[in-house]
Protein backbone atom coordinates (compact mmCIF):
# COMPACT_ATOMS: atom_id res chain seq x y z
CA UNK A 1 158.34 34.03 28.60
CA UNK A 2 155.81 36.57 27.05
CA UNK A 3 152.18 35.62 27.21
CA UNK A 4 149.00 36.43 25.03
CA UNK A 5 146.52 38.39 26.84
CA UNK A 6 143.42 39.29 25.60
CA UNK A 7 141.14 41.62 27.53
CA UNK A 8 137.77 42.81 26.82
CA UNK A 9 136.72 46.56 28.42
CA UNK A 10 140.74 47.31 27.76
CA UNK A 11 140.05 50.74 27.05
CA UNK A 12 138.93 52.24 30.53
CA UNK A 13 139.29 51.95 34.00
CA UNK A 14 139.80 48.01 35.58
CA UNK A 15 140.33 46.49 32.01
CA UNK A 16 143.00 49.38 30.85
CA UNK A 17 144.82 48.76 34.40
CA UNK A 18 144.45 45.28 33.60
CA UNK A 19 146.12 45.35 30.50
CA UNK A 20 149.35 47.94 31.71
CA UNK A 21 150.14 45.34 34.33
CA UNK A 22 150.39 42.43 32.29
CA UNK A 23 151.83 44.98 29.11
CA UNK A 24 154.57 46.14 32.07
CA UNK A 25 155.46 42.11 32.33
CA UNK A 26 156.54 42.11 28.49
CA UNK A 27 152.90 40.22 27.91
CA UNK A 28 151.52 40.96 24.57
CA UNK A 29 148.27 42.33 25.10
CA UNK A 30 145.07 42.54 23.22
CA UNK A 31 142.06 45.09 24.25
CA UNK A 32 138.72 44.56 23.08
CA UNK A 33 136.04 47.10 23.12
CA UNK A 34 132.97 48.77 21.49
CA UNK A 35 134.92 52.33 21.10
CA UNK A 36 137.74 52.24 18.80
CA UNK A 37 138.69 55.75 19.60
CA UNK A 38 138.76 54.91 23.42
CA UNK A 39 141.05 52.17 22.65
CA UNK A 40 143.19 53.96 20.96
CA UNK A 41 143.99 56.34 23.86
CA UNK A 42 144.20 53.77 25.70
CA UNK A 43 147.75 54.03 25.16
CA UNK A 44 149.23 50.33 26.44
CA UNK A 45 152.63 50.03 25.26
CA UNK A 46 152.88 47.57 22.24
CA UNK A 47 149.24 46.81 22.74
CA UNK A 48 147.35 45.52 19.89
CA UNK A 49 143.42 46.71 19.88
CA UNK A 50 139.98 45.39 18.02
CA UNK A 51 136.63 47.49 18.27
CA UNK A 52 133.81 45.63 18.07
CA UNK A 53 130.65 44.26 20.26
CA UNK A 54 131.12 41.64 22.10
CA UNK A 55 127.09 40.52 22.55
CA UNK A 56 127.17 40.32 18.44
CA UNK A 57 128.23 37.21 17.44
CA UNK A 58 129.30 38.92 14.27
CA UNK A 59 131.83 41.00 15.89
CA UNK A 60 132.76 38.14 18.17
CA UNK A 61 133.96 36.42 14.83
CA UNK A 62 135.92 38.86 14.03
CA UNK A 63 137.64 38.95 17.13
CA UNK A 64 138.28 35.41 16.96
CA UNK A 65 139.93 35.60 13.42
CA UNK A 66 142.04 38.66 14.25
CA UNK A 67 143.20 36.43 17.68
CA UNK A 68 143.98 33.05 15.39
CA UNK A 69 146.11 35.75 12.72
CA UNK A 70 147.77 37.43 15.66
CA UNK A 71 148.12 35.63 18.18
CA UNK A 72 146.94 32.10 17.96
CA UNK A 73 147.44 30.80 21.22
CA UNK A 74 145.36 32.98 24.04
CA UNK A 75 147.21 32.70 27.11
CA UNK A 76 145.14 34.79 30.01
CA UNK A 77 141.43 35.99 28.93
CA UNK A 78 140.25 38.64 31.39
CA UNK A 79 136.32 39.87 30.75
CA UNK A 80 136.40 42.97 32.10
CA UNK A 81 133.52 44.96 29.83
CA UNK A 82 130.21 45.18 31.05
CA UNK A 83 128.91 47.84 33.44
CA UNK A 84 125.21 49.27 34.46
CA UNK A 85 123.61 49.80 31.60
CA UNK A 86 123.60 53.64 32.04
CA UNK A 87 125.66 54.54 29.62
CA UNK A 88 123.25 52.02 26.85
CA UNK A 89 120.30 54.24 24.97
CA UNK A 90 117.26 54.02 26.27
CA UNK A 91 113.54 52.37 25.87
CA UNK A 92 111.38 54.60 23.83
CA UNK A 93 108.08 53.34 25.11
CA UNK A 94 105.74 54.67 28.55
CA UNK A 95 104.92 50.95 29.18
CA UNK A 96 106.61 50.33 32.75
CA UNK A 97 106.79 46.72 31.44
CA UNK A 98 108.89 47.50 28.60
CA UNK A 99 111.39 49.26 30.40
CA UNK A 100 111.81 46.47 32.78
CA UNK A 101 112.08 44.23 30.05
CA UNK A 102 114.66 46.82 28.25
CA UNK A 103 116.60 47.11 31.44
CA UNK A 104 116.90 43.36 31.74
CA UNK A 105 117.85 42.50 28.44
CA UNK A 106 120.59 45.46 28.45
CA UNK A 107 122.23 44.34 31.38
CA UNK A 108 122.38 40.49 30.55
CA UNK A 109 123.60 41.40 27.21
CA UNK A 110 126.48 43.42 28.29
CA UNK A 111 127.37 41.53 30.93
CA UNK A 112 126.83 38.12 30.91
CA UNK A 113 126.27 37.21 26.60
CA UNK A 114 129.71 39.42 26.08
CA UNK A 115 131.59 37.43 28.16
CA UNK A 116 130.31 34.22 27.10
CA UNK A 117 130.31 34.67 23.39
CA UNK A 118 133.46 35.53 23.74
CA UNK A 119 134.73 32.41 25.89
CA UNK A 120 133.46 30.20 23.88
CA UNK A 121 134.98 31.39 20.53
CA UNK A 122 138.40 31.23 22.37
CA UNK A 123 138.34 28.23 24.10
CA UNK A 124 139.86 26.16 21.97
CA UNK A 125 143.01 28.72 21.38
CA UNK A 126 143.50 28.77 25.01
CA UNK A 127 147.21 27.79 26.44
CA UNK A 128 146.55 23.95 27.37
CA UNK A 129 148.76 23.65 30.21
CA UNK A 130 148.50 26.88 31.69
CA UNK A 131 145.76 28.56 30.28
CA UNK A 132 143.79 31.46 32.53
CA UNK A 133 140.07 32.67 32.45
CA UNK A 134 139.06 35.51 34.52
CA UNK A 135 135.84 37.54 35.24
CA UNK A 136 134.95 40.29 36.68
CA UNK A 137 131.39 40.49 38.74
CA UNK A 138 130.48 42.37 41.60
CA UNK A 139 129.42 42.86 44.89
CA UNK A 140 126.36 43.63 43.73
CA UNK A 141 125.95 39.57 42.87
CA UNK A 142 125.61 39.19 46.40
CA UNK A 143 124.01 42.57 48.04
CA UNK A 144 121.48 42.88 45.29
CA UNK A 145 121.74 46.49 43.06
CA UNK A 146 118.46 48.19 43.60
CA UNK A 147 117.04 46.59 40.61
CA UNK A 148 118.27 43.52 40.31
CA UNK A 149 118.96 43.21 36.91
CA UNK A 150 122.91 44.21 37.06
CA UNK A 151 123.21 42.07 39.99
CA UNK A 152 121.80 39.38 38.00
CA UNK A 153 123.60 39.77 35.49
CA UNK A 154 126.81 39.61 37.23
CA UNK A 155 125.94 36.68 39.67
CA UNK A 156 125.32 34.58 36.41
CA UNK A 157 128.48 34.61 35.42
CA UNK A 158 129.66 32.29 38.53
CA UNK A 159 127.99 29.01 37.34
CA UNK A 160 129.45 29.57 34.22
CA UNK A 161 132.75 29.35 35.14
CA UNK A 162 132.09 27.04 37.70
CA UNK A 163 131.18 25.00 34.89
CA UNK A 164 134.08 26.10 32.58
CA UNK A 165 136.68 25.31 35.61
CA UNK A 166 135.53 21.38 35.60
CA UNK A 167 135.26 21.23 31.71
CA UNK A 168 138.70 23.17 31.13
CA UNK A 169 140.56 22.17 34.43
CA UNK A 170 141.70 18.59 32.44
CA UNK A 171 143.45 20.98 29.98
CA UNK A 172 145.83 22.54 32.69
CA UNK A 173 143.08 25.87 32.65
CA UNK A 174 142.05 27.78 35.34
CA UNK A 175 138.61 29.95 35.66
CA UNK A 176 138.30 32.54 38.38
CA UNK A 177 136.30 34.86 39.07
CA UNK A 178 137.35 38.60 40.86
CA UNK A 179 134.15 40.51 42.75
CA UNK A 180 135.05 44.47 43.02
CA UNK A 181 132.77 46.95 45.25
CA UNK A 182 133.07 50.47 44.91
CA UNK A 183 135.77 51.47 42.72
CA UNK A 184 136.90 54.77 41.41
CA UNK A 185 137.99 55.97 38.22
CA UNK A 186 135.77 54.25 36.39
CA UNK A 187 132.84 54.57 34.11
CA UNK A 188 130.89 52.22 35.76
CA UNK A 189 128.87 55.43 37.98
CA UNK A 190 128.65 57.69 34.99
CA UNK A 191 130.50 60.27 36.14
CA UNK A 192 131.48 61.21 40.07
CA UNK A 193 128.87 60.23 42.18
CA UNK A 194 127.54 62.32 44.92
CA UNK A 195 129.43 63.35 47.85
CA UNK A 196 127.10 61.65 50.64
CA UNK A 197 126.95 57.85 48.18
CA UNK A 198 130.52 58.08 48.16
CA UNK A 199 131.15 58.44 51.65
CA UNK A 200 128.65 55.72 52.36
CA UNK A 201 130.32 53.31 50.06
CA UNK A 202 133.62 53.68 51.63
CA UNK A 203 132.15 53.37 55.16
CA UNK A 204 130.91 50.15 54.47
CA UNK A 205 134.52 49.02 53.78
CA UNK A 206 136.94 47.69 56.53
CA UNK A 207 139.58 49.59 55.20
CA UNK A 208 137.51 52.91 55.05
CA UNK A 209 138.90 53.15 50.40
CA UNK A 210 137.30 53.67 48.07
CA UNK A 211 139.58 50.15 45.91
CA UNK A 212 141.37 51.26 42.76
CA UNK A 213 141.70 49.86 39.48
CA UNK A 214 145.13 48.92 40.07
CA UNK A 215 143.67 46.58 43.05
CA UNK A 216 141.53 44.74 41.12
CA UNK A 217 144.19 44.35 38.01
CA UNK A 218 147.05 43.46 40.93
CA UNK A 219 144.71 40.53 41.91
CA UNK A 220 143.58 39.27 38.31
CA UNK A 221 147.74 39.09 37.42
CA UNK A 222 148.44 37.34 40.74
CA UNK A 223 145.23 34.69 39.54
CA UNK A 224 147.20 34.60 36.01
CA UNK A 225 150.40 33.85 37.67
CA UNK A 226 151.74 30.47 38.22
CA UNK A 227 151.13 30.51 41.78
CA UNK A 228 147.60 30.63 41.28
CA UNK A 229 147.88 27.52 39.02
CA UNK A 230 146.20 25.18 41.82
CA UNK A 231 143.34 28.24 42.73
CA UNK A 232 139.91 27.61 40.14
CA UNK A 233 135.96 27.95 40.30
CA UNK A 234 136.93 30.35 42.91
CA UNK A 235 134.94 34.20 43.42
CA UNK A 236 137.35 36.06 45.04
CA UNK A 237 135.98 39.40 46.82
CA UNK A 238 137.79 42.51 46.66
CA UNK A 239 136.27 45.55 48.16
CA UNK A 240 137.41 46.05 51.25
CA UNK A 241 135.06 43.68 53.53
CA UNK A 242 132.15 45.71 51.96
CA UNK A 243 130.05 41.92 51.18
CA UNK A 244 130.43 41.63 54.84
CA UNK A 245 128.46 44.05 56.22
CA UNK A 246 128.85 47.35 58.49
């Protein structure tokens, strides 16, 4: 039976190889993201898409009335936007204080507030039995990310659905959460990074990849499957054995 998936960053890289799995399944799918144009290359067969930002609770609203006209029941919610903060404008001030403070704010903004803000205006439409929640952190939540603040960002979202997995689990929901290292073909980097970071991030894999898109979305559709029903409040690392150490 078809599902309802909704998935936020469906335009690009994880989140649009996110959303061809499940769309390759017969799921309907719904991506979300800032850049209408983006998600309309996208180019997910029988996808539906919204624009708007997630860390607005304005354009959160509207996501959540276009879901309830379309949709009405959300059966898998995947948060896959978010990212560095590099591609965000930046502070227009000298002050090293205020660029701290800008960098902060950015990063908790588009990745932790987007993904709750979004949560919580769909919980209530989410599939109870079988309902799925899934978000994407990162390694960096547990190696640090030279600043801190996009670790930080990321490694908040675990008590959160921690939380969410006790409060929703009585409802027949499950809330995971997937934790990607270095992954190419995204925008996450900016661009291609430089040859010597590159080879360095692979080397501190076991498998001596760089991990794909299609890894991560493989293992958020096998945590949306039913025989994942019984797996919740889990963080579930995939990049290679990178968290472990070389």
């Amino acid at each position: 039976m078809a599902r309802n998936v909704v998935i936020s960053g469906g335009g690009t890289g994880i989140g649009l190889a996110a959303a061809q799995a499940f769309a390759s399944d017969g799921d309907r799918v719904l991506v979300l993201g800032r850049r209408a144009e983006v998600l309309e290359k996208a180019g997910v067969p029988g996808a539906l898409s919204f624009a708007a930002d997630l860390s607005d609770p304005r354009g959160v609203r509207g996501v959540a009335e276009f879901v309830a006209a379309e949709l009405g029941t959300v059966d898998v919610l995947i948060h896959s936007a978010g990212g560095s903060g590099i591609l965000e404008p930046g502070v227009d001030s000298e002050d090293p204080l205020e660029a701290v403070a800008h960098n902060w704010t950015v990063n908790f903004r588009v990745n932790t507030l987007t993904a709750v803000l979004l949560t919580e205006a769909l919980r209530e439409r989410l599939a109870s039995p079988g309902g799925r929640v899934l978000f994407l952190s990162s390694i960096a939540a547990y190696r640090g990310s030279g600043s801190g603040a996009y670790a930080a960002s990321k490694a908040a979202l675990h008590p959160y659905a921690f939380d969410l997995a006790r409060e929703l689990g009585p409802r027949g929901i499950t809330v995971n959460v997937v934790a990607p290292g270095y992954v190419e073909d995204t925008e996450f980097f900016g661009g291609e990074i430089e040859g010597a970071r590159r080879e360095r991030l692979v080397g501190e894999t076991s498998t001596k990849r760089a991990g794909t898109p299609g890894d991560i979305a493989a293992t958020l559709h096998w945590l949306a499957s039913p025989g994942a029903g019984h797996v919740t409040a889990q963080v579930v690392q995939v990049n290679g054995g990178a968290e472990r150490g070389h």
